[in-house]
Protein backbone atom coordinates (compact mmCIF):
# COMPACT_ATOMS: atom_id res chain seq x y z
CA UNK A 1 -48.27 6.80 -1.13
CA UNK A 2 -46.79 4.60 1.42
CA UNK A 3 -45.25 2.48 -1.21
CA UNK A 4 -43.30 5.72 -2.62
CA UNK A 5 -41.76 6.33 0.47
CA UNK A 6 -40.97 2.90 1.54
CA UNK A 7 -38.98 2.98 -1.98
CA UNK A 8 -37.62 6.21 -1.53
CA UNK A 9 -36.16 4.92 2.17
CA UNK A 10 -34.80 2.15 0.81
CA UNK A 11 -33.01 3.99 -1.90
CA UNK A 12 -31.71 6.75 1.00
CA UNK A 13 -30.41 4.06 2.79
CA UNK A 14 -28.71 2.03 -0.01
CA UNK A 15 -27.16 5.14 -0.77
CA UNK A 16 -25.79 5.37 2.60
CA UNK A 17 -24.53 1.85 2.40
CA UNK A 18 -23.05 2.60 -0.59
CA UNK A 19 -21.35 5.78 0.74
CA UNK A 20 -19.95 4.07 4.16
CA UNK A 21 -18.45 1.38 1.98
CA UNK A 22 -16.53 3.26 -0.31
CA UNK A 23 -15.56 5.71 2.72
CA UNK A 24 -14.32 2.22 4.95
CA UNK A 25 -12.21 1.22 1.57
CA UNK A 26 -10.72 4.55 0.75
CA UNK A 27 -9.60 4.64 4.78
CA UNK A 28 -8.39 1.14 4.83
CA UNK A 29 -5.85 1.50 1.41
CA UNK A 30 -4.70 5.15 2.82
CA UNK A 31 -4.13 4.69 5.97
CA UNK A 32 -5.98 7.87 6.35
CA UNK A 33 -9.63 9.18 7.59
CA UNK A 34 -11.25 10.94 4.13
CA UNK A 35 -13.10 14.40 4.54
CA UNK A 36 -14.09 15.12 1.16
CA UNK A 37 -15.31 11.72 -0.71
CA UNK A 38 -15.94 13.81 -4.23
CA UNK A 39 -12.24 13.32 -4.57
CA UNK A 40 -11.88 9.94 -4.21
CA UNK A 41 -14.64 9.12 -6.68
CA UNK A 42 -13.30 11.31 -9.07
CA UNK A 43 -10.35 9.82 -8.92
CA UNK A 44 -11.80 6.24 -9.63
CA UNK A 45 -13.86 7.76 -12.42
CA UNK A 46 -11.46 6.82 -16.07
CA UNK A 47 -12.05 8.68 -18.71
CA UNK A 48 -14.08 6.03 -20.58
CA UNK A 49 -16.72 7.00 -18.32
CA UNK A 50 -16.44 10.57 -18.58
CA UNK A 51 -19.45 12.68 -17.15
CA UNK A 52 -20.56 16.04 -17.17
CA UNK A 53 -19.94 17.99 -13.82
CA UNK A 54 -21.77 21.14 -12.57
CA UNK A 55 -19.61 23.24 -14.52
CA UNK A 56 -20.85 21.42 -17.52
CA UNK A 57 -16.81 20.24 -18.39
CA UNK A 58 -16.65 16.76 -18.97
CA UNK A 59 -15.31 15.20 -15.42
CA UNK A 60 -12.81 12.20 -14.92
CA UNK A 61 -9.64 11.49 -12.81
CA UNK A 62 -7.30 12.74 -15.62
CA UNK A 63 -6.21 16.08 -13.97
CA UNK A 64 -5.82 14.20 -10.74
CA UNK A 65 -3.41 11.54 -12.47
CA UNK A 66 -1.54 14.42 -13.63
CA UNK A 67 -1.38 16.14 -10.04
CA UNK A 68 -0.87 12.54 -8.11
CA UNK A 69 1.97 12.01 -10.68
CA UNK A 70 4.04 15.12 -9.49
CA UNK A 71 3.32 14.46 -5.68
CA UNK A 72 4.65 10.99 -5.90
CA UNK A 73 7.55 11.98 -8.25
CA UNK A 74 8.66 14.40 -5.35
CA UNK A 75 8.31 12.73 -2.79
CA UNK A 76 9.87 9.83 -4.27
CA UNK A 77 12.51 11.90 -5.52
CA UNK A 78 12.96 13.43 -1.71
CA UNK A 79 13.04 9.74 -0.14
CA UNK A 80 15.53 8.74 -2.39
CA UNK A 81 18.30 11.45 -2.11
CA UNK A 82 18.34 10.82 1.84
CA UNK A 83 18.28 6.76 1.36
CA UNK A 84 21.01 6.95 -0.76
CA UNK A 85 23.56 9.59 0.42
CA UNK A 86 26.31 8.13 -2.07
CA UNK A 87 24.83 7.37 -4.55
CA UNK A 88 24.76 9.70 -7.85
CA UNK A 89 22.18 11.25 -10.35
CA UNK A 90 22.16 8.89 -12.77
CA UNK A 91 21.22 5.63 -9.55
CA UNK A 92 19.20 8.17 -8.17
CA UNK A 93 16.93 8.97 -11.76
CA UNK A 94 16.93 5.10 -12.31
CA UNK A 95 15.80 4.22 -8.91
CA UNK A 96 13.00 7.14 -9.13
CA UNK A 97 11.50 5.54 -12.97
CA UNK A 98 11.55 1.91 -11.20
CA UNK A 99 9.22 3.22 -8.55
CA UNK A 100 6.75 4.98 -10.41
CA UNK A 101 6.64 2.74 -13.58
CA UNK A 102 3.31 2.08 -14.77
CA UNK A 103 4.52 -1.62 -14.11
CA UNK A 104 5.07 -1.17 -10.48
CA UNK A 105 2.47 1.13 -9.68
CA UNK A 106 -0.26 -1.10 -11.91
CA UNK A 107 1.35 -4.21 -9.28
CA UNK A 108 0.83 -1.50 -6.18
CA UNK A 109 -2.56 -0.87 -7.46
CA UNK A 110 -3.06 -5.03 -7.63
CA UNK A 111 -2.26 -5.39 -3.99
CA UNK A 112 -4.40 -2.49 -2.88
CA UNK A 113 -7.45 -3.91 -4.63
CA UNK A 114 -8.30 -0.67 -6.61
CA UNK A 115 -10.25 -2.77 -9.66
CA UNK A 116 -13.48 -3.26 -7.88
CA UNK A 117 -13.45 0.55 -7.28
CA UNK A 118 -12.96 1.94 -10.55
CA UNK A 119 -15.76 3.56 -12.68
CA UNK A 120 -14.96 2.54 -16.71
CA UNK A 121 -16.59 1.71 -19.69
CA UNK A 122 -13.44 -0.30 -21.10
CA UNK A 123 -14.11 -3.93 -21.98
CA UNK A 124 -13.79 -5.96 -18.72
CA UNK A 125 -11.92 -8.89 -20.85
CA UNK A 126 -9.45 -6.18 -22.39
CA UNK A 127 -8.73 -3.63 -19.85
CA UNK A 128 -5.82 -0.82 -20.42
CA UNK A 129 -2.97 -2.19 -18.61
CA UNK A 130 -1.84 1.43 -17.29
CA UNK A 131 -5.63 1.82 -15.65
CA UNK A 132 -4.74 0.74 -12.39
CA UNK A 133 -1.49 2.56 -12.03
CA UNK A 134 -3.35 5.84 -14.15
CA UNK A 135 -5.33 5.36 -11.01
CA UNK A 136 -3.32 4.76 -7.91
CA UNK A 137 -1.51 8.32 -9.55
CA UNK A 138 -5.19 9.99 -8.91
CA UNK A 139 -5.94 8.64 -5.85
CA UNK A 140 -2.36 10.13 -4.61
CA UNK A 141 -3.67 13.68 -6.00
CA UNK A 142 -7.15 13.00 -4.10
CA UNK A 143 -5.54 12.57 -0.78
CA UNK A 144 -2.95 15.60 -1.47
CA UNK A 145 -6.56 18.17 -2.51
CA UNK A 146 -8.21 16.33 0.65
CA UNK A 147 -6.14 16.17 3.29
CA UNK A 148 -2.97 18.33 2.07
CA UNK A 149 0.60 17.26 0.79
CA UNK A 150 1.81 16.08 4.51
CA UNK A 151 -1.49 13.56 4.23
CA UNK A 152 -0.40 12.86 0.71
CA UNK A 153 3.49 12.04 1.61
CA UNK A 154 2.04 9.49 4.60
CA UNK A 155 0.42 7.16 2.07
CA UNK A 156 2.87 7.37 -0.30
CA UNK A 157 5.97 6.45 2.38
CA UNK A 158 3.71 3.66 4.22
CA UNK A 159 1.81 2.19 1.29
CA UNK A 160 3.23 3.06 -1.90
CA UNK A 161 6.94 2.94 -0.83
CA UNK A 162 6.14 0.61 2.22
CA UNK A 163 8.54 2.41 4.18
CA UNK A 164 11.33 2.00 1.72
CA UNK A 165 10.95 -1.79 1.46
CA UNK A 166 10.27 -1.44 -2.27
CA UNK A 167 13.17 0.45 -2.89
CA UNK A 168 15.23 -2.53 -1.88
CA UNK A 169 12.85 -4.93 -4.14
CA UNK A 170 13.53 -2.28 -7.31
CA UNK A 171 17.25 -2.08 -7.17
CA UNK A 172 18.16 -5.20 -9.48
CA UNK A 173 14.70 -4.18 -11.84
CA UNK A 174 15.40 -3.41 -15.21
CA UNK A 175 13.62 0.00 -15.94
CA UNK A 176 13.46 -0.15 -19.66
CA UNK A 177 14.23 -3.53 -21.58
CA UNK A 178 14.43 -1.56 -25.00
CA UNK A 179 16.90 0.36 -23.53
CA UNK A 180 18.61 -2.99 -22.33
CA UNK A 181 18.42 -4.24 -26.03
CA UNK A 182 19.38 -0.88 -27.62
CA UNK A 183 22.66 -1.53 -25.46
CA UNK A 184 23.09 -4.63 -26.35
CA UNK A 185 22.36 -4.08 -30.42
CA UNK A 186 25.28 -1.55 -30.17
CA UNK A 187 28.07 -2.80 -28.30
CA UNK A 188 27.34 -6.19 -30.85
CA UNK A 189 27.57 -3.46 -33.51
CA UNK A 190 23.60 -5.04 -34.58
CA UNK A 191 21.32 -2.57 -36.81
CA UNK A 192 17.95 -2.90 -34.66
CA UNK A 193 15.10 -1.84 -35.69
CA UNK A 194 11.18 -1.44 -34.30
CA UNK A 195 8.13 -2.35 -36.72
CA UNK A 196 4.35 -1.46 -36.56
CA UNK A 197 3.20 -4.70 -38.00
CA UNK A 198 -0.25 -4.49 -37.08
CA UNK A 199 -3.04 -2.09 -35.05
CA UNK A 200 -6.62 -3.32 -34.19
CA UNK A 201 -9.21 -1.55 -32.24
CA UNK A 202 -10.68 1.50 -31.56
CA UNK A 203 -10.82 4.46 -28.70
CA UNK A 204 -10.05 2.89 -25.55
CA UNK A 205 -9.14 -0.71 -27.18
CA UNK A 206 -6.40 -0.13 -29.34
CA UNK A 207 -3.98 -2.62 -29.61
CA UNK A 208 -0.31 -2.87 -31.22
CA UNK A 209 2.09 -5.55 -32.68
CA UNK A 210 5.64 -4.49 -32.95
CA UNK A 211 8.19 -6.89 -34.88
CA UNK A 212 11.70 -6.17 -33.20
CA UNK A 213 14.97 -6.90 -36.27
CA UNK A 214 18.11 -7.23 -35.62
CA UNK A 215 20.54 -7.07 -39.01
CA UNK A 216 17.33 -6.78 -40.86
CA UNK A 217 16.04 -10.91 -39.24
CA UNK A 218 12.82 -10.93 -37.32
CA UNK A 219 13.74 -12.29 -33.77
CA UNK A 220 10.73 -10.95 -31.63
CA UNK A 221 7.15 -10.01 -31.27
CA UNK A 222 5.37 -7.98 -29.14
CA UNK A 223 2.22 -6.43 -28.37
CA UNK A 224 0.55 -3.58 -26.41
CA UNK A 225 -2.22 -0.98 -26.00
CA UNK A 226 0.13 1.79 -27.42
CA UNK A 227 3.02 1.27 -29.88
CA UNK A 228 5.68 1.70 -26.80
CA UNK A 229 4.02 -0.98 -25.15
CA UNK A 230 4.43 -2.93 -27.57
CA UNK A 231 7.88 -2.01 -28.38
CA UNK A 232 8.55 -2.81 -24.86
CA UNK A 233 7.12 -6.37 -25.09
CA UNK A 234 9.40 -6.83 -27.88
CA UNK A 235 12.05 -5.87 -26.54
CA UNK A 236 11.89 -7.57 -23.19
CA UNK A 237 11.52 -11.07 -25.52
CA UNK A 238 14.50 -10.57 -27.19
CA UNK A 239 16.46 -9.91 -23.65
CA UNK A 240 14.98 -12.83 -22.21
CA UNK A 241 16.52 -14.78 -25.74
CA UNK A 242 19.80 -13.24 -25.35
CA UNK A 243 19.83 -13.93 -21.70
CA UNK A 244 20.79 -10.05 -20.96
CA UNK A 245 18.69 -10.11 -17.69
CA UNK A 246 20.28 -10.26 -14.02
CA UNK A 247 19.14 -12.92 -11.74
């Protein structure tokens, strides 16, 4: 008997361990103190490693993406509009798409060291490349259901926007590079044109290549884990070839 208890004591207090941890992380990449922990795990849980909850639905941080995504888009939106008094809609909307790119958040993400956190069953030498930006959106709707939307506009204007140092870093960023070529392809009066040339994979691993043609000629490549992604790739190639990118 006193073996079963010395197991289930160590166990209690592994869990405990386990549980000040993950509390001393969440604190130290917020900048705030977390109440409610649930949230914060859900919102490291993808959907690869979906589980059922108590109400028997199938539980991951999708619906908190989806909320986080909407906080920072506001708030973002808000920061903006007072930053830049002179500026119009269209800076404004191209500023706001810089800041909460899946490439910038994913590079936020980076710096906060969410990886080690997140619960997944995607392969570790193949991850999605939007999974830690998917989740940096989540952990913004976790603080926002935890701690309320003046908790949630904190971390966003301290970490996320670093006190609108970012803003200054995003200003010369090209937001879409197949936008950039598109541009390009029509002022040189170029027929363009995006091909699926190959898809491997399956569920959570699919994978794109996307031949980019100008005038009906090959000139790029690129690949992704959707066909945008891809497309993307591609197109960012072919501006780097044609030099269209400010320095």
């Amino acid at each position: 008997m006193s073996g079963f208890w010395n197991r289930l004591t160590s166990r209690i207090k592994g869990s405990r361990r386990t549980h000040d941890e993950f509390y001393h992380r969440i604190a130290q990449i917020t900048g705030l103190e977390p109440v409610n922990l649930s949230f914060y795990q859900l919102a490291m849980r993808h959907s690869s490693a979906s589980k059922k909850s108590e109400s028997a639905a199938w539980s991951n941080n999708e619906r908190l993406e989806f909320l986080g995504d909407a906080i920072l888009g506001a708030v973002v939106a808000k920061r903006l509009y007072d930053l830049y008094p002179e500026e119009n809609e269209g800076f404004l909307t191209s500023m706001r798409a810089k800041m909460v790119s899946r490439k910038n958040l994913n590079k936020l993400a980076e710096k906060f060291n969410l990886a080690p956190l997140v619960v997944s069953r995607l392969d570790a030498k193949k991850p999605a490349r939007s999974l830690l930006g998917d989740v940096l959106e989540a952990l913004i709707g976790a603080v926002y259901l935890d701690l309320g939307m003046e908790a949630a506009e904190r971390f966003i204007e301290s970490k996320v926007m670093e006190g609108n140092k970012a803003f200054a870093e995003l200003e010369t960023q090209v937001v879409s590079y197949k936008s950039t070529l598109i541009e390009y392809a029509q002022a040189e009066r170029l027929h363009h044109e995006f091909k699926l040339e190959e898809r491997w994979g399956k569920n959570h691993s699919l994978n794109f290549r996307v031949g980019l043609y100008l005038n009906g000629d090959r000139i790029t490549q690129g690949t992704g884990t959707s066909k945008k992604r891809a497309e993307e790739s591609a197109a960012e190639e072919a501006c780097k070839h044609f030099e269209l990118l400010k320095k």
